[in-house]
Protein backbone atom coordinates (compact mmCIF):
# COMPACT_ATOMS: atom_id res chain seq x y z
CA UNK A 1 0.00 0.00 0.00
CA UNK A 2 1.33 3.27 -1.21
CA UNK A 3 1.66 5.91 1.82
CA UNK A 4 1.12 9.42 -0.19
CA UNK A 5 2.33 12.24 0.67
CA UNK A 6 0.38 14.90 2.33
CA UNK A 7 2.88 18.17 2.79
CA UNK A 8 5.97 19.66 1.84
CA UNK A 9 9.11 17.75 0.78
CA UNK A 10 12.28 20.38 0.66
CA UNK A 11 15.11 20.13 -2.34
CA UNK A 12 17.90 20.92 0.08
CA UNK A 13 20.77 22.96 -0.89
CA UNK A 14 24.27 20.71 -0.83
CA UNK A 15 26.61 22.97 1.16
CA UNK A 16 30.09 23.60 0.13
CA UNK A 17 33.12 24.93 1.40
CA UNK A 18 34.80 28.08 0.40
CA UNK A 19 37.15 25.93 -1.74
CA UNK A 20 34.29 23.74 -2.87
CA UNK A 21 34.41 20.35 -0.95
CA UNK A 22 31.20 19.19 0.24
CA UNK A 23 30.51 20.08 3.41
CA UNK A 24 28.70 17.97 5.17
CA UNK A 25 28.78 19.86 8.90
CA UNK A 26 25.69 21.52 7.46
CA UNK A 27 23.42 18.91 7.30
CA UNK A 28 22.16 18.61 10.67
CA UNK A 29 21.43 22.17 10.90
CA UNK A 30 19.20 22.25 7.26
CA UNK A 31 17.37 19.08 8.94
CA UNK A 32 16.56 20.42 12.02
CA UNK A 33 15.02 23.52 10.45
CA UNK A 34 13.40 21.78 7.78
CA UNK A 35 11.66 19.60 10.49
CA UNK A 36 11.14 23.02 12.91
CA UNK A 37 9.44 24.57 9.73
CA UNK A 38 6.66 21.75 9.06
CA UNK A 39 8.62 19.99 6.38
CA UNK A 40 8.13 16.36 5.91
CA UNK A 41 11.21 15.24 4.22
CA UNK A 42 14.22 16.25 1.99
CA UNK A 43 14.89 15.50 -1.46
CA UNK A 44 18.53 15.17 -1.64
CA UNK A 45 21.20 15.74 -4.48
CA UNK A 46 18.56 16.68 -7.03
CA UNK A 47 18.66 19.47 -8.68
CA UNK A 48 18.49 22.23 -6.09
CA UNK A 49 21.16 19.80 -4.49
CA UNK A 50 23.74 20.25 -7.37
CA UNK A 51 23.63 16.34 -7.95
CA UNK A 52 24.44 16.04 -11.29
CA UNK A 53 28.05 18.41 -10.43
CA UNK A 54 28.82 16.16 -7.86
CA UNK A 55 31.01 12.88 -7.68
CA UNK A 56 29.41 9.81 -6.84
CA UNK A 57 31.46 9.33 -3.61
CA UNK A 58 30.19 13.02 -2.61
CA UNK A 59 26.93 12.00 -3.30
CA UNK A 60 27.50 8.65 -1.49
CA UNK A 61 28.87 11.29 1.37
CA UNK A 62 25.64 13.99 1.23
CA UNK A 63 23.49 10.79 1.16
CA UNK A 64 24.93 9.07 4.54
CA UNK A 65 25.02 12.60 6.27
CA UNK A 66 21.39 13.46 5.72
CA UNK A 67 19.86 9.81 7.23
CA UNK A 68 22.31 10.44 9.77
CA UNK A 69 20.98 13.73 10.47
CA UNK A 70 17.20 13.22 9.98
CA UNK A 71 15.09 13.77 12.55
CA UNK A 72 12.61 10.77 13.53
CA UNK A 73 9.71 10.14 10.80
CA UNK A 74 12.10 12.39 8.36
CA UNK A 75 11.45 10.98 4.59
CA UNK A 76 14.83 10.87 2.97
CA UNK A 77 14.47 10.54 -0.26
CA UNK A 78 18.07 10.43 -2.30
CA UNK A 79 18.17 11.36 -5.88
CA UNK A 80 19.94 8.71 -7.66
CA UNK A 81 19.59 9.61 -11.25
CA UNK A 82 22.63 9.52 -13.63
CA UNK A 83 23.64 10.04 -17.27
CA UNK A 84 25.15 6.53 -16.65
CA UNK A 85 23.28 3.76 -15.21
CA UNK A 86 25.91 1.94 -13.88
CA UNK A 87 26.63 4.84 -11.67
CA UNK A 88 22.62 5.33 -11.07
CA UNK A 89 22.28 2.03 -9.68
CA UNK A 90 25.57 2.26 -7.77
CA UNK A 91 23.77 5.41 -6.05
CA UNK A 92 20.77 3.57 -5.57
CA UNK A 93 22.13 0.15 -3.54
CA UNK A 94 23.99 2.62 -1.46
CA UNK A 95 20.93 5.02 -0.87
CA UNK A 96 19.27 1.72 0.27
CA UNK A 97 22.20 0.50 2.67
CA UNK A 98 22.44 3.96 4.06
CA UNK A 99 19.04 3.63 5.49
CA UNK A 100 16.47 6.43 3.24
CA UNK A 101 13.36 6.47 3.50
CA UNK A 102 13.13 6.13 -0.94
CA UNK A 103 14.73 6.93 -3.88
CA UNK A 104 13.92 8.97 -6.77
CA UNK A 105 15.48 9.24 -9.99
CA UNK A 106 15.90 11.64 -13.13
CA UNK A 107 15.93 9.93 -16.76
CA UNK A 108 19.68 9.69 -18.28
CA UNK A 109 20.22 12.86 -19.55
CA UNK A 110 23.19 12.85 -22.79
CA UNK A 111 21.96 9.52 -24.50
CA UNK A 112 17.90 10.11 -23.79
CA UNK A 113 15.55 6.85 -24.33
CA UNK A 114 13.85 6.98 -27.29
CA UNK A 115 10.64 5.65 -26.32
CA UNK A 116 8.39 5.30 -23.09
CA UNK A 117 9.29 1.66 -23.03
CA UNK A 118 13.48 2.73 -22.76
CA UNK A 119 12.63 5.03 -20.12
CA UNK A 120 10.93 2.33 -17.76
CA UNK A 121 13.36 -0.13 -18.64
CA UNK A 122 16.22 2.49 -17.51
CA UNK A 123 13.58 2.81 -14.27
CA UNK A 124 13.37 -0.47 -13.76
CA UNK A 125 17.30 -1.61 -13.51
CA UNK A 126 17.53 1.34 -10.85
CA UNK A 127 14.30 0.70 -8.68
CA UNK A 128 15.81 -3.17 -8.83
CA UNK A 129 19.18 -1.90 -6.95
CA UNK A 130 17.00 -0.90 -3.88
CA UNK A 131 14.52 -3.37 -4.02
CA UNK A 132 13.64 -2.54 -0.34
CA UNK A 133 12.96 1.20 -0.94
CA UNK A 134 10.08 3.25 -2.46
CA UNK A 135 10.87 4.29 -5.95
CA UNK A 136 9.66 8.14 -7.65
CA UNK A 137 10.71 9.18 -11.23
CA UNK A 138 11.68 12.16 -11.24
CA UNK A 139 10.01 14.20 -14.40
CA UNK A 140 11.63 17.23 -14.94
CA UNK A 141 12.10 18.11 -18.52
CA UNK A 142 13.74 20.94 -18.33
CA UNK A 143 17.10 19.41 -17.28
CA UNK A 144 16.87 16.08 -18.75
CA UNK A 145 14.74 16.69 -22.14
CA UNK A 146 12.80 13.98 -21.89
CA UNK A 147 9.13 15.16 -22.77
CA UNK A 148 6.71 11.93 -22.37
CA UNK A 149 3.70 12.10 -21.17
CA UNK A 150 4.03 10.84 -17.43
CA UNK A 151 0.41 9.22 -17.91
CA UNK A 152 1.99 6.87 -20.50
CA UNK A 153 5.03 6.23 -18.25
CA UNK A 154 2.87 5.21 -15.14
CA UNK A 155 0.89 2.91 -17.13
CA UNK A 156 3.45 1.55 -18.74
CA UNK A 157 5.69 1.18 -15.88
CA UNK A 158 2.89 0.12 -13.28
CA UNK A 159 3.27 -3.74 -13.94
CA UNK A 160 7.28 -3.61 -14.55
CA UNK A 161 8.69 -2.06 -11.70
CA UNK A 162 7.70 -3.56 -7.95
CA UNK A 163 9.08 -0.71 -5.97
CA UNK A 164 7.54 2.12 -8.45
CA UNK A 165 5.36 4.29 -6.22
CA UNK A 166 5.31 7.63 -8.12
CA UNK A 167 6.73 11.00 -9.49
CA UNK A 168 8.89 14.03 -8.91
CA UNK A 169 6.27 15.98 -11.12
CA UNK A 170 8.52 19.25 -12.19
CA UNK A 171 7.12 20.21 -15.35
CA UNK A 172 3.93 22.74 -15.90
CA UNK A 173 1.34 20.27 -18.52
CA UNK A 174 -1.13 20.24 -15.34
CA UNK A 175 -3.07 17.76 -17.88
CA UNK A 176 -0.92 15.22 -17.34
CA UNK A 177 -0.19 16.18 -13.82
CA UNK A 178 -4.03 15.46 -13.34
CA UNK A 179 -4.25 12.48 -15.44
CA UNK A 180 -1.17 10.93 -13.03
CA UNK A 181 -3.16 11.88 -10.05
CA UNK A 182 -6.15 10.03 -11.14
CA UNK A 183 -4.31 6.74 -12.61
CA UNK A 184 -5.46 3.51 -11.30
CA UNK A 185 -7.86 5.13 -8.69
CA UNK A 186 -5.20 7.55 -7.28
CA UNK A 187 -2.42 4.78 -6.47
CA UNK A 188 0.32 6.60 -7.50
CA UNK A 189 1.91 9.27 -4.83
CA UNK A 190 2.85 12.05 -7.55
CA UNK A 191 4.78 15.17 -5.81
CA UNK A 192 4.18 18.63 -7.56
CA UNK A 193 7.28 20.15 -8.31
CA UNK A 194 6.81 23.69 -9.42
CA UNK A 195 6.63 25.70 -6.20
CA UNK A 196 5.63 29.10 -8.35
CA UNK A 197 1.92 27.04 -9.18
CA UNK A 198 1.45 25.23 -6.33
CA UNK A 199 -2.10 26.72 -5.58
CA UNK A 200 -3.03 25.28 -9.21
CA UNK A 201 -1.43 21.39 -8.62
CA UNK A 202 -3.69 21.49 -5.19
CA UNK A 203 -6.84 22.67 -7.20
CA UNK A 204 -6.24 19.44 -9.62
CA UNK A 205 -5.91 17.28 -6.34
CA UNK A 206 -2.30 17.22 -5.37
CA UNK A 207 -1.57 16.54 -1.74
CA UNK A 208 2.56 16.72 -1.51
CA UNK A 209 4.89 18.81 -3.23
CA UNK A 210 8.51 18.81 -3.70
CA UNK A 211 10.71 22.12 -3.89
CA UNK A 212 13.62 24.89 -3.42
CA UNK A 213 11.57 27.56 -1.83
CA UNK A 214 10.39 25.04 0.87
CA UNK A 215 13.80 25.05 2.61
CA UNK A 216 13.48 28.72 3.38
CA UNK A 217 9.43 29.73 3.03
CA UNK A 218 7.97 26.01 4.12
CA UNK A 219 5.74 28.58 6.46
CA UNK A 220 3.76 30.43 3.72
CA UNK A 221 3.32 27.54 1.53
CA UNK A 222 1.68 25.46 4.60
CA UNK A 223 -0.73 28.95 4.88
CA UNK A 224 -1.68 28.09 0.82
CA UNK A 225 -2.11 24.77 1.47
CA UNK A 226 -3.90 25.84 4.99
CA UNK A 227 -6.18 28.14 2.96
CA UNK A 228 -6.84 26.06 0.10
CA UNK A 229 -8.16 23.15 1.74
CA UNK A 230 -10.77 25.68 4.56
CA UNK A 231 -11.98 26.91 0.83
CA UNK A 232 -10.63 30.11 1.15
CA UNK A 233 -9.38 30.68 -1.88
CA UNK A 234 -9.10 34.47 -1.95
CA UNK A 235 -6.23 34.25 1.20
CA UNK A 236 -4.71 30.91 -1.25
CA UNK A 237 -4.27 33.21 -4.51
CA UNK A 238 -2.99 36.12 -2.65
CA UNK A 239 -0.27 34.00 -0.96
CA UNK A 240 0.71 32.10 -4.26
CA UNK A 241 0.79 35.39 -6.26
CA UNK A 242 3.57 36.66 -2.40
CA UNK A 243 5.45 32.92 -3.91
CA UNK A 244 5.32 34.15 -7.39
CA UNK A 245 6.92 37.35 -6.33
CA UNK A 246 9.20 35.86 -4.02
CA UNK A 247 10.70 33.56 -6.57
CA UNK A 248 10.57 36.19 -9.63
CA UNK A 249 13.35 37.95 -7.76
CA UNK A 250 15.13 34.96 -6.88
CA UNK A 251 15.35 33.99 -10.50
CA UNK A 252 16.15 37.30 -11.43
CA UNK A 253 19.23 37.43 -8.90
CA UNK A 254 20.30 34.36 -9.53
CA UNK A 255 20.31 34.84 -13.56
CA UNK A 256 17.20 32.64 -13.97
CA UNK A 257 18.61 29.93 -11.39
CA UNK A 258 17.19 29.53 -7.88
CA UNK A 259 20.49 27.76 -6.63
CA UNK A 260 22.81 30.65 -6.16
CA UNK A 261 20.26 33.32 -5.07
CA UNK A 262 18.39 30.54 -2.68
CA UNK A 263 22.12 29.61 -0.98
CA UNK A 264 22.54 33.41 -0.63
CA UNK A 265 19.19 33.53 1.09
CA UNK A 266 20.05 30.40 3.49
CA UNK A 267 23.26 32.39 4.64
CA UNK A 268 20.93 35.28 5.95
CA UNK A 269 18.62 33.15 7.71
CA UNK A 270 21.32 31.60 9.22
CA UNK A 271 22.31 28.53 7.44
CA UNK A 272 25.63 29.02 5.10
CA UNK A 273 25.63 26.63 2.60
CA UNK A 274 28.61 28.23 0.71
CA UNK A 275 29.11 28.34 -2.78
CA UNK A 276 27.67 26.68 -5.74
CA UNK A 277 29.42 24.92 -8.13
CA UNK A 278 31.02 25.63 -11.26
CA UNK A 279 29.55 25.80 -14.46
CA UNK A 280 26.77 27.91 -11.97
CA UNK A 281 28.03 31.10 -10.65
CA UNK A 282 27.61 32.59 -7.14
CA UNK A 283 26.68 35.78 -6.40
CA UNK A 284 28.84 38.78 -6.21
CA UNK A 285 28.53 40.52 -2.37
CA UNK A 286 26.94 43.87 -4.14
CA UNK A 287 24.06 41.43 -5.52
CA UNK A 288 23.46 39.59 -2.38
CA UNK A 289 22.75 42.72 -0.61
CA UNK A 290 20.01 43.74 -3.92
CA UNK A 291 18.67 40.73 -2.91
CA UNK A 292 18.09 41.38 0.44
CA UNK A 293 16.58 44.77 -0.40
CA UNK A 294 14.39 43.01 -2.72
CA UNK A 295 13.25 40.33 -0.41
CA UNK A 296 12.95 42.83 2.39
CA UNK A 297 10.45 45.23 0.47
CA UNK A 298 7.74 42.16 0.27
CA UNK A 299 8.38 41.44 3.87
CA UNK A 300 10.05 37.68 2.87
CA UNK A 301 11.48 37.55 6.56
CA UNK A 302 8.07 38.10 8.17
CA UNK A 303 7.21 34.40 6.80
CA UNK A 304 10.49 32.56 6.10
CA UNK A 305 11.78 29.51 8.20
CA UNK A 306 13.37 30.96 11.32
């Protein structure tokens, strides 16, 4: 029986040093705020998490550190994903020895499957290197260009892979969002990805999400979701359209990227997770203080994590 998700799931932030090592004396402090904030779980070494710029002994490293540093009833879920499978299922027998909670798991990105039937089959050699964990896709075309429909992947890959329980739904066809909701009388737990539209995955039926913004503003999306589900959908819009704004200037100071504005933002709440990695760009100490400015003027630290 698939246990869905009903909450927020953060994308933490891998911290660095300032010569760029990993450093993994963060970790316990994202997890305890995380878990102070309302947040269910952390998706680790996805995106937001740099994954696919670190090694695969750093993200063996990040992996341990945050099931280490979980607090009880903490869903670890450790993105395994790799342009090579070898190294995917490497990731994924390690994720499963290290103790998380699941795994999830982007489609190889260079050589891309062909065909809905490649992708599972890709799936399906990963999920079968944790056999004991809960397995999630992670659709997000934007980094890995592959555009199926994920209605055609879950009913294609319902029957081949045991462990599949759902998505990492980052894409904006709320069609097929919908459609995956309502698959085999809503089996599948499929995590809404796109923090900007949140209020519009909840409208369609979505009950957990998955996101940057959560590790720093879990507080005013649990108000949406608050709102939202008391049918007050007047006090729901107006505090998607604050997340809208919020994130428009993060993309804009982070040249369309939420990674180097959102680490700046964790250093002034508290949490320093260093610098990003190259080819991304950090930024500059005259930008981090625009952002502040910005962030201050539509009162971001009245509702951020704390």
């Amino acid at each position: 029986m698939i246990q869905h998700t009903e909450g927020l799931i953060a994308a933490p932030f891998t911290a660095m040093n300032a010569d760029g090592d990993v450093a993994l004396g963060a970790i316990e402090k994202q997890a305890e705020m995380l878990a102070r904030s309302g947040v269910l779980g952390a998706f680790v070494c996805g995106t937001t998490g740099e994954g696919a710029s670190l090694s695969t002994a750093e993200r063996m490293d990040v992996a341990r550190r945050w099931v280490e540093a979980a607090p009880k009833h903490f869903r670890v879920i450790i993105h395994v994903g790799h342009a090579s499978l070898a190294e995917a299922k490497t990731l994924a027998a390690h994720a499963q020895k290290a103790g998380a909670w699941g795994i999830g798991a982007m489609a190889p990105y260079f050589f891309r499957p062909r065909r809905v039937e490649d992708l599972v089959a890709c799936c399906r050699e990963v999920a079968a290197a944790a056999p004991a964990l809960p397995f999630y896709y992670y659709h997000m075309p934007a980094m890995s260009g592959v555009t199926f429909a994920m209605a055609d992947f879950l009913e294609t890959a319902a029957d081949r892979i045991p462990t599949l329980v759902g998505l990492k739904f980052t894409y904006e066809n709320l069609m097929d969002f919908g459609l995956c909701l309502r698959m085999a009388a809503g089996r599948f737990d499929v995590l809404f990805g796109r923090d900007e539209i949140l209020l519009s995955a909840l409208a369609l039926g979505a009950r957990g999400a998955v996101g940057t913004t959560y590790n720093f503003a879990a507080p005013l999306y649990l108000r949406i979701i608050e709102a939202f589900r008391a049918g007050d959908m007047k006090t729901a819009g107006d505090l998607q359209m604050r997340a809208a704004e919020m994130i428009r200037i993060l993309a804009r100071a982070g040249g369309g990227s939420a990674i180097p504005s959102g680490k700046a933002v964790m250093k002034m709440i508290g949490i320093d997770c260093g610098p990003v990695r190259l080819p991304i760009v950090g930024l500059q100490p005259d930008e981090c203080e625009r952002l502040r400015t910005d962030l201050e003027r539509i009162g971001f630290f009245e509702y951020c994590c704390k």
